[in-house]
N, C-alpha and C. Protein backbone atom coordinates (compact mmCIF):
# COMPACT_ATOMS: atom_id res chain seq x y z
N UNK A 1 56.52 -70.54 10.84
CA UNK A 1 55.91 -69.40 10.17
C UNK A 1 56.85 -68.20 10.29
N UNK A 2 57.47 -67.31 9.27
CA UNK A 2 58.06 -66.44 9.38
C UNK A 2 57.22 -64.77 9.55
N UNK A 3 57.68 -64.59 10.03
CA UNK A 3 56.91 -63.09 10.04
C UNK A 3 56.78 -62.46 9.01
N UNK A 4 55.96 -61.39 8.87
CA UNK A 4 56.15 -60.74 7.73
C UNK A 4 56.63 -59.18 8.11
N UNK A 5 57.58 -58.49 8.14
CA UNK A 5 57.63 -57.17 8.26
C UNK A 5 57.52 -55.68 7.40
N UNK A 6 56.69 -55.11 7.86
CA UNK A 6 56.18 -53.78 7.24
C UNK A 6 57.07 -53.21 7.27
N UNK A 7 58.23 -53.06 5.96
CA UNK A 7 58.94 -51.58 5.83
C UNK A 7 58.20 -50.35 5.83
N UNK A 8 59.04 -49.04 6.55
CA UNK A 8 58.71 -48.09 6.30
C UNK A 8 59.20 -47.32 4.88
N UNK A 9 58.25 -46.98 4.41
CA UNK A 9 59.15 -46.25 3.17
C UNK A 9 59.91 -45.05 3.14
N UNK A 10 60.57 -44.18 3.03
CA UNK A 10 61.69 -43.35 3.13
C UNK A 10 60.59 -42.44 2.75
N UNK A 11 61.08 -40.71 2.86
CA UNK A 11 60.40 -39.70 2.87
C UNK A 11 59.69 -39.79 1.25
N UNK A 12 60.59 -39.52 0.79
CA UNK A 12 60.57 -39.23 -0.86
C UNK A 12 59.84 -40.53 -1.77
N UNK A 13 59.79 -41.69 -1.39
CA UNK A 13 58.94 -42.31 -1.87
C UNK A 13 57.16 -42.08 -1.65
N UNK A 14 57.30 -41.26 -0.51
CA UNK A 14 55.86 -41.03 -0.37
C UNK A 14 55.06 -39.96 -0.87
N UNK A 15 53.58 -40.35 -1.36
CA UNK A 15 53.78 -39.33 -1.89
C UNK A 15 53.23 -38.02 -1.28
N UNK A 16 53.61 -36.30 -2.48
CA UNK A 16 53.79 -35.40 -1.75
C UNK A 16 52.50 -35.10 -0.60
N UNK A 17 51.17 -35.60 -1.22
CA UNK A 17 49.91 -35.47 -0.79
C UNK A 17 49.34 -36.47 0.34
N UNK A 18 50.33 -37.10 0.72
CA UNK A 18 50.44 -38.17 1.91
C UNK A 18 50.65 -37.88 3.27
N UNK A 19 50.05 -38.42 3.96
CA UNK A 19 49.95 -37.80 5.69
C UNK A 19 51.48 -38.73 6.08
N UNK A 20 52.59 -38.40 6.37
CA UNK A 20 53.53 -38.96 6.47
C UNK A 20 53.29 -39.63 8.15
N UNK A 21 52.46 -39.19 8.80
CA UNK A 21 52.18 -39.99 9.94
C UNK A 21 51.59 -41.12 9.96
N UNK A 22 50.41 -41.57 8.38
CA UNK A 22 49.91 -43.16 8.42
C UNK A 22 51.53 -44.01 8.23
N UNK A 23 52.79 -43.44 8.53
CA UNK A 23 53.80 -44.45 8.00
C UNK A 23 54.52 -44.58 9.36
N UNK A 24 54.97 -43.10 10.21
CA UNK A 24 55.70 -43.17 10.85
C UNK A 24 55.52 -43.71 12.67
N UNK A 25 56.56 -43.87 13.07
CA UNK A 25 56.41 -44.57 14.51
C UNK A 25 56.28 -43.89 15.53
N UNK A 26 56.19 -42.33 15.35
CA UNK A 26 55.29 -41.01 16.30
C UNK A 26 56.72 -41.01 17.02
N UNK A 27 57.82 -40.64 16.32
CA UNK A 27 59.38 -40.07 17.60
C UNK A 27 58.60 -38.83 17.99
N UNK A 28 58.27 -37.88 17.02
CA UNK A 28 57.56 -36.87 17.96
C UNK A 28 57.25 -36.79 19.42
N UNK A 29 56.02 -38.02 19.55
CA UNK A 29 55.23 -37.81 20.85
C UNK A 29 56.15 -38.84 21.45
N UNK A 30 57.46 -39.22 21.68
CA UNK A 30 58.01 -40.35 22.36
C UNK A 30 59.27 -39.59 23.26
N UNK A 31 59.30 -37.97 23.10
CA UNK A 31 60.21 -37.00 24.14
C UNK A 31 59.74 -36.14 24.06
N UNK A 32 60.79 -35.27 24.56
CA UNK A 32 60.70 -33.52 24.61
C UNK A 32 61.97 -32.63 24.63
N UNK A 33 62.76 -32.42 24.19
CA UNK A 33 63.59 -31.61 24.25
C UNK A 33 63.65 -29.73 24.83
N UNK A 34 64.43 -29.59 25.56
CA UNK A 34 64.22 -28.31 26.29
C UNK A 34 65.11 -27.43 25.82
N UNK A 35 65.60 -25.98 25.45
CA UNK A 35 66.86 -25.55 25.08
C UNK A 35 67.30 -25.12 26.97
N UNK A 36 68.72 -25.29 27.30
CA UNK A 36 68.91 -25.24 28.68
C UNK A 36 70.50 -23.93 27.97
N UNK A 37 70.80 -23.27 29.06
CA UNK A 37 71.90 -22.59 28.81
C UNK A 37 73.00 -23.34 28.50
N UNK A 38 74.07 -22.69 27.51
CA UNK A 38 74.97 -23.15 27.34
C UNK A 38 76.07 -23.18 28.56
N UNK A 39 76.59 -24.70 28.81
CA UNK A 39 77.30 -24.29 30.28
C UNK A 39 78.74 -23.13 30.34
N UNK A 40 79.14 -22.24 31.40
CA UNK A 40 80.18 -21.82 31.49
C UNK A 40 80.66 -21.80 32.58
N UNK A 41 80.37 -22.33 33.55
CA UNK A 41 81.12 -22.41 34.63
C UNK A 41 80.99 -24.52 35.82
N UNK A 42 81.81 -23.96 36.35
CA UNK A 42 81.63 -25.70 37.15
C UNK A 42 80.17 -25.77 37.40
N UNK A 43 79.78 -24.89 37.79
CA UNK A 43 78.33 -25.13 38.87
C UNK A 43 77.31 -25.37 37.60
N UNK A 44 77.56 -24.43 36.34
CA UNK A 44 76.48 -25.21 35.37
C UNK A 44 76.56 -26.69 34.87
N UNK A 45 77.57 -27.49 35.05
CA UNK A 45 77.78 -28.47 34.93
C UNK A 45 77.09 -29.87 35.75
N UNK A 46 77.92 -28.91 37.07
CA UNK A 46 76.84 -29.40 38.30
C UNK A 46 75.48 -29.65 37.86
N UNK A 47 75.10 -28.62 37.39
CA UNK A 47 73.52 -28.71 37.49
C UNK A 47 73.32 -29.63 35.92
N UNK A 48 73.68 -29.92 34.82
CA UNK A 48 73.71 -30.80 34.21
C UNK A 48 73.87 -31.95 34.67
N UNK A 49 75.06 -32.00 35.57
CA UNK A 49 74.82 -33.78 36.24
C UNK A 49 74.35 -34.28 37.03
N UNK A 50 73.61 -33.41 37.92
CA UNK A 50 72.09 -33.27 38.66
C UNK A 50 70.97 -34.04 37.28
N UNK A 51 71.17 -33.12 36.57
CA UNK A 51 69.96 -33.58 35.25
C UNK A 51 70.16 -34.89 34.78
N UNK A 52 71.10 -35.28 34.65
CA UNK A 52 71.27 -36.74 34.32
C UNK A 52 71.17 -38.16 35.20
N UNK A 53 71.25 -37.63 36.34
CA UNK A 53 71.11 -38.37 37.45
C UNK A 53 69.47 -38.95 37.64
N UNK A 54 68.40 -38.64 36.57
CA UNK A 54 67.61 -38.78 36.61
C UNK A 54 67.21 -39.76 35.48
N UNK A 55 66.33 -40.60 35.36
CA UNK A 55 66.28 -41.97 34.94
C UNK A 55 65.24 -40.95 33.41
N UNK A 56 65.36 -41.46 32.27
CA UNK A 56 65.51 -41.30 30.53
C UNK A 56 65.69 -39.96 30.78
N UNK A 57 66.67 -39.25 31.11
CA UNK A 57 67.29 -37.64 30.56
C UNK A 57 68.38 -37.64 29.83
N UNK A 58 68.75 -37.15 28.64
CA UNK A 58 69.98 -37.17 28.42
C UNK A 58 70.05 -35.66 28.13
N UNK A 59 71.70 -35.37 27.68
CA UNK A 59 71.89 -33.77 26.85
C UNK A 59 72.36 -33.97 25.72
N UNK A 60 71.89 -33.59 24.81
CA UNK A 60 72.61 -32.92 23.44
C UNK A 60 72.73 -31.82 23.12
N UNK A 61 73.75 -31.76 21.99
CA UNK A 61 74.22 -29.95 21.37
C UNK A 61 73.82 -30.26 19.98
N UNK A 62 73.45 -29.33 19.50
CA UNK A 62 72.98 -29.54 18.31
C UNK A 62 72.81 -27.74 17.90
N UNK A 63 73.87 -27.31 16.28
CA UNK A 63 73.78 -25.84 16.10
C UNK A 63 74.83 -25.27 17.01
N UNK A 64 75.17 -25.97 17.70
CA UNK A 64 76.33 -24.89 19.37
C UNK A 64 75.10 -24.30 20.29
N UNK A 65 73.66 -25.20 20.11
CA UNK A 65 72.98 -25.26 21.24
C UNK A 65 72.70 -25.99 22.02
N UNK A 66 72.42 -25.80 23.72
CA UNK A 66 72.16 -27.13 24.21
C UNK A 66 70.58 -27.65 24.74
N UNK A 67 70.44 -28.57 25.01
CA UNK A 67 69.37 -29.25 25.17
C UNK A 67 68.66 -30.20 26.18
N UNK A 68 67.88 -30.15 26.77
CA UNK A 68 67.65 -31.24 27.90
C UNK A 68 66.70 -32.30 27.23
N UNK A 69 66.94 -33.87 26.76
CA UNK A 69 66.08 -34.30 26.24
C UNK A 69 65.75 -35.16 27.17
N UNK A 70 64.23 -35.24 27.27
CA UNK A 70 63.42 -35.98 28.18
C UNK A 70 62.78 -36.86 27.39
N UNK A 71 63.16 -38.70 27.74
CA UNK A 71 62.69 -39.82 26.67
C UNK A 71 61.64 -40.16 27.64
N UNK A 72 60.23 -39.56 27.16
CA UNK A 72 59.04 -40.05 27.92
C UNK A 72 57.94 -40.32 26.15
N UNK A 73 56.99 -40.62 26.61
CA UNK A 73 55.81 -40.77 25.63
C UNK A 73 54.40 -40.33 26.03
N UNK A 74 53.92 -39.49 25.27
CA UNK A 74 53.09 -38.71 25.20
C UNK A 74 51.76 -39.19 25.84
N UNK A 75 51.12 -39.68 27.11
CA UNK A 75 50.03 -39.85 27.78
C UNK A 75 49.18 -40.24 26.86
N UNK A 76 48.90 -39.68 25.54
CA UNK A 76 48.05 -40.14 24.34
C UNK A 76 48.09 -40.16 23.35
N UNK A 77 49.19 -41.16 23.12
CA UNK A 77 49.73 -41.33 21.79
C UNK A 77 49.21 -43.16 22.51
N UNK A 78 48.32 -43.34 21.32
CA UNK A 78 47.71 -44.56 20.85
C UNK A 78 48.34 -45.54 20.33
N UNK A 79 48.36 -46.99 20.47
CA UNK A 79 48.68 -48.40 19.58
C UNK A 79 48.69 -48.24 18.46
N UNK A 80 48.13 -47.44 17.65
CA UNK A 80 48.20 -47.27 16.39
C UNK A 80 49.26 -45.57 15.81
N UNK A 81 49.89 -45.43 16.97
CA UNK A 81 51.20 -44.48 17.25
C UNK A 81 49.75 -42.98 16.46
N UNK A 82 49.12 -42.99 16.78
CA UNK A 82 48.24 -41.79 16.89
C UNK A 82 47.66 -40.96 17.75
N UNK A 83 47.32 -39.96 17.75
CA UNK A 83 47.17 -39.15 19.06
C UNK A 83 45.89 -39.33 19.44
N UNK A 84 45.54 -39.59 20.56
CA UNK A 84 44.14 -39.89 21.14
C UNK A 84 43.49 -38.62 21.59
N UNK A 85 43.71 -37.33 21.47
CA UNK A 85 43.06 -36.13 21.76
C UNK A 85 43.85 -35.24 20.40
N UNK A 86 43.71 -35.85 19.11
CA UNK A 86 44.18 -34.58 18.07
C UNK A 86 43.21 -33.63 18.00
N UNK A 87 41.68 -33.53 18.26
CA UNK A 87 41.14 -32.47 18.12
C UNK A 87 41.24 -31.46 19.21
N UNK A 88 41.90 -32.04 20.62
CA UNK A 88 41.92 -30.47 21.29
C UNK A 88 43.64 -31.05 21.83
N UNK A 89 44.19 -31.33 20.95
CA UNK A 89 45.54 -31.49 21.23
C UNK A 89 46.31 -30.19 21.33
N UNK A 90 47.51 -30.02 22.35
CA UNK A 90 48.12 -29.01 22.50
C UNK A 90 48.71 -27.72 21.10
N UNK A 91 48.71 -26.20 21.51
CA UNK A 91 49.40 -26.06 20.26
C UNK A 91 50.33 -26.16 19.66
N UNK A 92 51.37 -26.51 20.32
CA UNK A 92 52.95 -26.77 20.06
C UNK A 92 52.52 -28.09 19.07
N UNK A 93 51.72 -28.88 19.48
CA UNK A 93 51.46 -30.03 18.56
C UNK A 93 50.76 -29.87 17.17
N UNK A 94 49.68 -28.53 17.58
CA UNK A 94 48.73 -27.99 16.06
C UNK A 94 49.89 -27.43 15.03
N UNK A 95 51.08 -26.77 15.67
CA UNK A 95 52.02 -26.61 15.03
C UNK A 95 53.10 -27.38 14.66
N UNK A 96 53.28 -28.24 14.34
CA UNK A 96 54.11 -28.96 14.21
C UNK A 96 53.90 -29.97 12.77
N UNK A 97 54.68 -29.48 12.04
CA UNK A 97 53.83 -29.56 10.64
C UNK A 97 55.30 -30.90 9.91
N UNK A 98 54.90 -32.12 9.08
CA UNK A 98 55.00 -32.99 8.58
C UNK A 98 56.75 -32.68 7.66
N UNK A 99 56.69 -31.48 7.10
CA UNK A 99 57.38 -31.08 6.32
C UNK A 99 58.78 -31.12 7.11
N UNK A 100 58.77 -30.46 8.17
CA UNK A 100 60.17 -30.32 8.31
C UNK A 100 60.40 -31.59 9.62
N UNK A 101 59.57 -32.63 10.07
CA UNK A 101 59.38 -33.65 10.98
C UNK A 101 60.41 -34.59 11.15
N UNK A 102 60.76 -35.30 11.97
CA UNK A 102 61.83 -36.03 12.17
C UNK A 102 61.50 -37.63 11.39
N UNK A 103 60.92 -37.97 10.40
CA UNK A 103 60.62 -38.97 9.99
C UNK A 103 61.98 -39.88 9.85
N UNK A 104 62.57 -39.12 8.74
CA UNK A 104 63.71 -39.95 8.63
C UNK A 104 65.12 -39.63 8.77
N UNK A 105 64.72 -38.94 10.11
CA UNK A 105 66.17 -38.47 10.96
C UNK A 105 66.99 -39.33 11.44
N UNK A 106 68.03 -39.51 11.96
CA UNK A 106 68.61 -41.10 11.95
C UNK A 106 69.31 -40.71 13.65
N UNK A 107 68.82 -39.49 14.24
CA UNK A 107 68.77 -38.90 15.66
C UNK A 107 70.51 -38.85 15.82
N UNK A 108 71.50 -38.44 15.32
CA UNK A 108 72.56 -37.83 15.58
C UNK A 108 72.70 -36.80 16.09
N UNK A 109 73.88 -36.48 16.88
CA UNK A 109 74.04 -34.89 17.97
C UNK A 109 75.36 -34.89 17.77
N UNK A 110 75.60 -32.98 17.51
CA UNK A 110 77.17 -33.17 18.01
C UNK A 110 78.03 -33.74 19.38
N UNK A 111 76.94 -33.61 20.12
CA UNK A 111 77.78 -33.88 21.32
C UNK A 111 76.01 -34.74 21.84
N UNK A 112 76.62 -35.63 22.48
CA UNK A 112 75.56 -36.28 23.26
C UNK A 112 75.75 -37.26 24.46
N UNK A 113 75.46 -36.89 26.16
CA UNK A 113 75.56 -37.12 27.26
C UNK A 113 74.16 -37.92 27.59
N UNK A 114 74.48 -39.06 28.63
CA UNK A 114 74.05 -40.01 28.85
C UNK A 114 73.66 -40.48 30.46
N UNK A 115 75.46 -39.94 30.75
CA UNK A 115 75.86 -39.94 32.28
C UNK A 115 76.45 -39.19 33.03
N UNK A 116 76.34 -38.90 34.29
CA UNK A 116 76.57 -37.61 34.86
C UNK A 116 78.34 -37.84 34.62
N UNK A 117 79.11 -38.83 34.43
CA UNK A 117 80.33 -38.85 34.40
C UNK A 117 80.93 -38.40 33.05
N UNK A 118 79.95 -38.81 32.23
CA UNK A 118 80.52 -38.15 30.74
C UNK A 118 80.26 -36.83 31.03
N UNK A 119 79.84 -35.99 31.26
CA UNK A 119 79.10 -34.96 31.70
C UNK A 119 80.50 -34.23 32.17
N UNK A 120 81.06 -34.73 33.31
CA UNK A 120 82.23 -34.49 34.29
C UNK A 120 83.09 -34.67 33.53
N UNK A 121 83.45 -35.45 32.69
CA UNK A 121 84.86 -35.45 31.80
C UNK A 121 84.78 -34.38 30.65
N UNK A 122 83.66 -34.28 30.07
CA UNK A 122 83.55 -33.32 29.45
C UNK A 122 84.15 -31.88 29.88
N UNK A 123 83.23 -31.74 31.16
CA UNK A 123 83.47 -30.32 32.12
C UNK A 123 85.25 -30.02 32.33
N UNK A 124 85.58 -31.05 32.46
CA UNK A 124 86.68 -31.39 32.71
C UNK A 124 88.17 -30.66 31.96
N UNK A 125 87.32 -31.67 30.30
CA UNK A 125 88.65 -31.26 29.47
C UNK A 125 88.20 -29.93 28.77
N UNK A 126 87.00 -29.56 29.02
CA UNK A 126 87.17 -27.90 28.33
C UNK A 126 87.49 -27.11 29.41
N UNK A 127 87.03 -27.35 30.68
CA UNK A 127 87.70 -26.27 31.60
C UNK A 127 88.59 -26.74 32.43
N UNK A 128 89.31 -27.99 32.48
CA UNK A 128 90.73 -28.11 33.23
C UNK A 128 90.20 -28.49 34.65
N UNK A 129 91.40 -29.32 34.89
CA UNK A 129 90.70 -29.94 36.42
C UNK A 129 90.01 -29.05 37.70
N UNK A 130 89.21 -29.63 38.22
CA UNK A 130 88.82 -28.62 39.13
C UNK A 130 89.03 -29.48 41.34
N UNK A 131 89.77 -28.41 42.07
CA UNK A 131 89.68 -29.34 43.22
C UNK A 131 88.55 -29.67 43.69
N UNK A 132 88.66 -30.70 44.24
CA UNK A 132 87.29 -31.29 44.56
C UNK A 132 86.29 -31.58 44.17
N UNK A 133 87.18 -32.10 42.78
CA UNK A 133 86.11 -32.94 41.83
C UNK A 133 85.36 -33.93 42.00
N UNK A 134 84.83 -34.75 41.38
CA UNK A 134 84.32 -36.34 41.93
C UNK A 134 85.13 -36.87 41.51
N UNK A 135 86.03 -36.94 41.17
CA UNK A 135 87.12 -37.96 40.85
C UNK A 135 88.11 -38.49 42.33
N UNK A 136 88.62 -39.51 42.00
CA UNK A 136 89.52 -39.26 43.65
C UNK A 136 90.82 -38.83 42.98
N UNK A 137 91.52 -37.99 44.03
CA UNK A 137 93.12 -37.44 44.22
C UNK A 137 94.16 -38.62 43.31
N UNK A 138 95.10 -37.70 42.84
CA UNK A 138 95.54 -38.33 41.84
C UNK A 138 96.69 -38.92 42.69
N UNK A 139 97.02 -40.07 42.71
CA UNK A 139 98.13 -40.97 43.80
C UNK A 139 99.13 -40.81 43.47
N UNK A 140 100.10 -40.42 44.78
CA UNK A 140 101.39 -39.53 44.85
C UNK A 140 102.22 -41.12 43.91
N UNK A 141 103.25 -40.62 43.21
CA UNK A 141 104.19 -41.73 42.46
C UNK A 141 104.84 -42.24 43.83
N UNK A 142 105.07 -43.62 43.05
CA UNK A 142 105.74 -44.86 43.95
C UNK A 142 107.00 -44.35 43.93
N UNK A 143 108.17 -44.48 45.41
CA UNK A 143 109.39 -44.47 45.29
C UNK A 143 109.92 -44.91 44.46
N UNK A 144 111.01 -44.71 44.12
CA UNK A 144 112.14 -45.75 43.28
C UNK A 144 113.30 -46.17 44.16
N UNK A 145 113.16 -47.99 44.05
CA UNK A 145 113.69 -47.84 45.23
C UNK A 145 115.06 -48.71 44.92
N UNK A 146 116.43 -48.18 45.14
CA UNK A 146 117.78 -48.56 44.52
C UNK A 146 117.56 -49.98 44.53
N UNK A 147 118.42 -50.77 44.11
CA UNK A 147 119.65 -52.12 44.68
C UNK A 147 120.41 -52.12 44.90
C-alpha cells in the first residue's frame, strides 16, 4: 500500500479569504526568537557560546540584527498543529496576523550558528586572534634539519 501524501499548497494558491493555518504545520508555535545585542567585544561572544552550549539554541542575523533562536514547541499547540488555548491565548499570539507569517519561508539567515565553535571562529576572523582562546597554541615549526 503506498501512502498517500497531503501537499501543502503554496501561499498564492490559497485563497485570499482562507485561514492559511487549516494548511500550515504551526513553525510559529515550534520556537521563539529573541533580538540579543549585536556582539562587539570577546566577552559578548563568550556569552553567545555560553548560549549555544545549550541543547535546541541556535543564533542568527537577519537585517544586521541578531537573534537568540530557541527550537522548543509551544505547551499547546495540538495534533492537529492548532492552539489548544486560542481563546485566552497570549497577546504576542492575538497579534500575529497570517499576512505577513512564515508559511512559506524556506527559514534562511545571513549568518547562522549552531555551535559554540562556529561561534569562536566567527569571533575570531572579525576580531583577530585572541590569547587564550579555546583553541590550543599554535606549534612552534619543526627544525630543518641538514644532511
Amino acid at each position: 500500500m503506498i501512502a498517500e501524501f497531503k501537499t501543502r499548497p503554496r501561499r498564492e494558491e490559497v485563497s485570499k479569504d482562507a485561514n492559511l493555518c487549516d494548511y500550515c504545520t504551526a513553525k510559529c508555535c515550534r520556537y521563539f526568537a529573541l533580538p540579543i545585542e549585536t556582539p562587539s567585544s570577546f566577552a559578548d561572544y563568550e556569552y553567545m557560546r555560553w548560549y549555544l552550549l545549550h541543547d535546541r539554541v541556535s543564533i542568527f542575523t537577519e537585517d544586521g540584527d541578531w537573534y537568540l533562536l530557541v527550537h522548543t514547541v509551544c505547551q499547546h499547540l495540538e495534533t492537529d498543529n492548532r492552539c489548544g488555548i486560542y481563546e485566552t491565548r497570549p497577546l504576542i499570539c492575538r497579534e500575529y496576523k497570517t499576512l505577513d507569517c512564515e508559511y512559506d519561508d524556506d527559514w534562511t539567515y545571513e549568518q547562522y550558528f549552531e555551535t559554540p565553535e562556529q561561534m569562536w571562529e566567527y569571533a575570531e576572523a572579525v576580531m583577530g586572534p585572541r590569547e587564550g582562546g579555546i583553541r590550543s597554541a599554535k606549534p612552534a615549526l619543526l627544525p630543518v634539519i641538514g644532511i
